[in-house]
Protein backbone atom coordinates (compact mmCIF):
# COMPACT_ATOMS: atom_id res chain seq x y z
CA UNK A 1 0.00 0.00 0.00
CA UNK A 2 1.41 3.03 -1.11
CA UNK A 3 0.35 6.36 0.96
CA UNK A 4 1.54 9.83 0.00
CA UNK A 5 1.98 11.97 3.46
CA UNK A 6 0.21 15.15 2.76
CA UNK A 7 0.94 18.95 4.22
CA UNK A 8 -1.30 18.28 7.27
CA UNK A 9 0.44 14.94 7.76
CA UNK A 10 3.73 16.60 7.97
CA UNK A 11 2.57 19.64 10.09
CA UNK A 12 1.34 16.91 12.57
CA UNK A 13 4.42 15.03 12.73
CA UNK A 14 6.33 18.18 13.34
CA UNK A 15 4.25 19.17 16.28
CA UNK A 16 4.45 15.93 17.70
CA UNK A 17 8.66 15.88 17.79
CA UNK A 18 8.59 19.19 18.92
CA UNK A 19 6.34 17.51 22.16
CA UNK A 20 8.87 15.09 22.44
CA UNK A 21 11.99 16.57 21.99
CA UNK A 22 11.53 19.32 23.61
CA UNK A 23 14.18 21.94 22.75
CA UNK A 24 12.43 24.77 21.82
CA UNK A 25 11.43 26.58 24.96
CA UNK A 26 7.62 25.69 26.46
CA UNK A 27 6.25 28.59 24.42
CA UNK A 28 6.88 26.46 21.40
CA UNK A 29 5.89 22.98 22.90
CA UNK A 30 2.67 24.78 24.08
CA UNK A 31 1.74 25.64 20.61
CA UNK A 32 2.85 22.38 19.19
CA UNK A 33 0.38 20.65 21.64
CA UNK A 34 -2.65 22.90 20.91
CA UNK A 35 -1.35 22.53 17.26
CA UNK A 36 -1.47 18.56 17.47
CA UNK A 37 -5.24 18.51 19.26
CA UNK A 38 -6.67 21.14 16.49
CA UNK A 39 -5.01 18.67 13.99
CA UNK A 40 -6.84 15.50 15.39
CA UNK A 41 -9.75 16.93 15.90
CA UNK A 42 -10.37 17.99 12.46
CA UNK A 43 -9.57 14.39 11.33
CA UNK A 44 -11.73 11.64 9.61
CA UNK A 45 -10.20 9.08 13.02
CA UNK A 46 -12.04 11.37 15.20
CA UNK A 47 -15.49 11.36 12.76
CA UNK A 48 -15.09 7.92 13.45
CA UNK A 49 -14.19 8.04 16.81
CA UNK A 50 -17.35 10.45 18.02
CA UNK A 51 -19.81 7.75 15.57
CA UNK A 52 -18.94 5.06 17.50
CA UNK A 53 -19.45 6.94 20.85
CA UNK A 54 -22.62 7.69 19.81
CA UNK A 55 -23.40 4.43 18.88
CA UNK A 56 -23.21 3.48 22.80
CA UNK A 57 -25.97 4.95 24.37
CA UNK A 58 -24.04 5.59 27.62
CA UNK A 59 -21.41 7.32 25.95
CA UNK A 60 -24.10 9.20 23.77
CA UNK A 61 -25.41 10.69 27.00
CA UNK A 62 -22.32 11.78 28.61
CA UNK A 63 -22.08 13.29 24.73
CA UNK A 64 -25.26 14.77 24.91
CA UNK A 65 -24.42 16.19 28.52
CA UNK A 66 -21.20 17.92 26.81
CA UNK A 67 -19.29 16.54 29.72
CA UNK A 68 -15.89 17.98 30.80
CA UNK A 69 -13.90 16.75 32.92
CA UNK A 70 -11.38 18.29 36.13
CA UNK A 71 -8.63 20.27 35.60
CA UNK A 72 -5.73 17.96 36.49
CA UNK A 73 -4.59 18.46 40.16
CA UNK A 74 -0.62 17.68 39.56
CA UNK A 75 -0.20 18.41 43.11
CA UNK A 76 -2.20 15.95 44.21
CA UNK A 77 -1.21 13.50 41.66
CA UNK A 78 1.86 13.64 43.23
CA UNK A 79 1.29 12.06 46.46
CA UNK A 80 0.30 8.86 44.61
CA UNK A 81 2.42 6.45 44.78
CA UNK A 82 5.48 6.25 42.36
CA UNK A 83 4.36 3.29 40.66
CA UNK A 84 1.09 4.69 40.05
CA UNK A 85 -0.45 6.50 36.82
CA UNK A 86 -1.59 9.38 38.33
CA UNK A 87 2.60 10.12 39.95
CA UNK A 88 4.10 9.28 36.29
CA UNK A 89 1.76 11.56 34.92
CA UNK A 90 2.12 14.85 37.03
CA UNK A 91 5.59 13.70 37.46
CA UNK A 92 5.75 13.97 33.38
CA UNK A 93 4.06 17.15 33.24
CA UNK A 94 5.62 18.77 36.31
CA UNK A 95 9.29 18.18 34.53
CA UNK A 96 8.64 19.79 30.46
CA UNK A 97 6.55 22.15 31.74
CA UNK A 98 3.61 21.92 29.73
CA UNK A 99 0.10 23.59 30.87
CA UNK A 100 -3.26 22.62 29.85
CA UNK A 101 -6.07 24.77 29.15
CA UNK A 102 -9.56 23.63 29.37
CA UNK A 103 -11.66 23.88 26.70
CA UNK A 104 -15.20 23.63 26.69
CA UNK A 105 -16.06 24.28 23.10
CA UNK A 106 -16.03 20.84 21.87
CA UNK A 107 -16.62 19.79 18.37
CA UNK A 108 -19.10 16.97 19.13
């Protein structure tokens, strides 16, 4: 199967090794992640994603609700214990710096 990587391909794989390698300064990385999400979002994967959610009536109504979750308490995430998910995580986050911002406006 041969598959031609188009521009938004490309612009995707560039945000995501900026993520990861991380040498650019958080500014950068911050954009990179919002950069990725708007990417993936505007997808056929997520079309097909948000179908199949609908398609289970529990998940249709937490859908339907327009559910958001917490903010991420890293503080409290890390007095888990090491080993644990929730430590890992916050401990990942707390170390490139990254921030999150909530948003409500989803596409769904």
């Amino acid at each position: 199967m041969n598959q031609v990587m188009n521009f938004s391909d490309v612009k995707a794989l560039e945000a995501f090794m900026t993520m990861t390698t991380n040498e650019s300064g958080t500014e950068v990385v911050d954009k990179a992640v919002f950069d990725l999400g708007e990417m993936l979002t505007n997808s056929r994967a997520y079309e097909l994603v948000v179908k199949q959610m609908e398609a289970e009536p529990s998940m249709a109504a937490i859908l339907s609700e327009r559910y958001v979750g917490s903010k991420h308490d890293l503080e409290a995430l890390l007095q888990y214990p090491q080993n644990s998910f929730g430590y890992i995580y916050a401990n990942t986050l707390s170390g490139t710096g990254i921030r999150f911002k909530l948003h409500t406006d989803t596409k769904y």
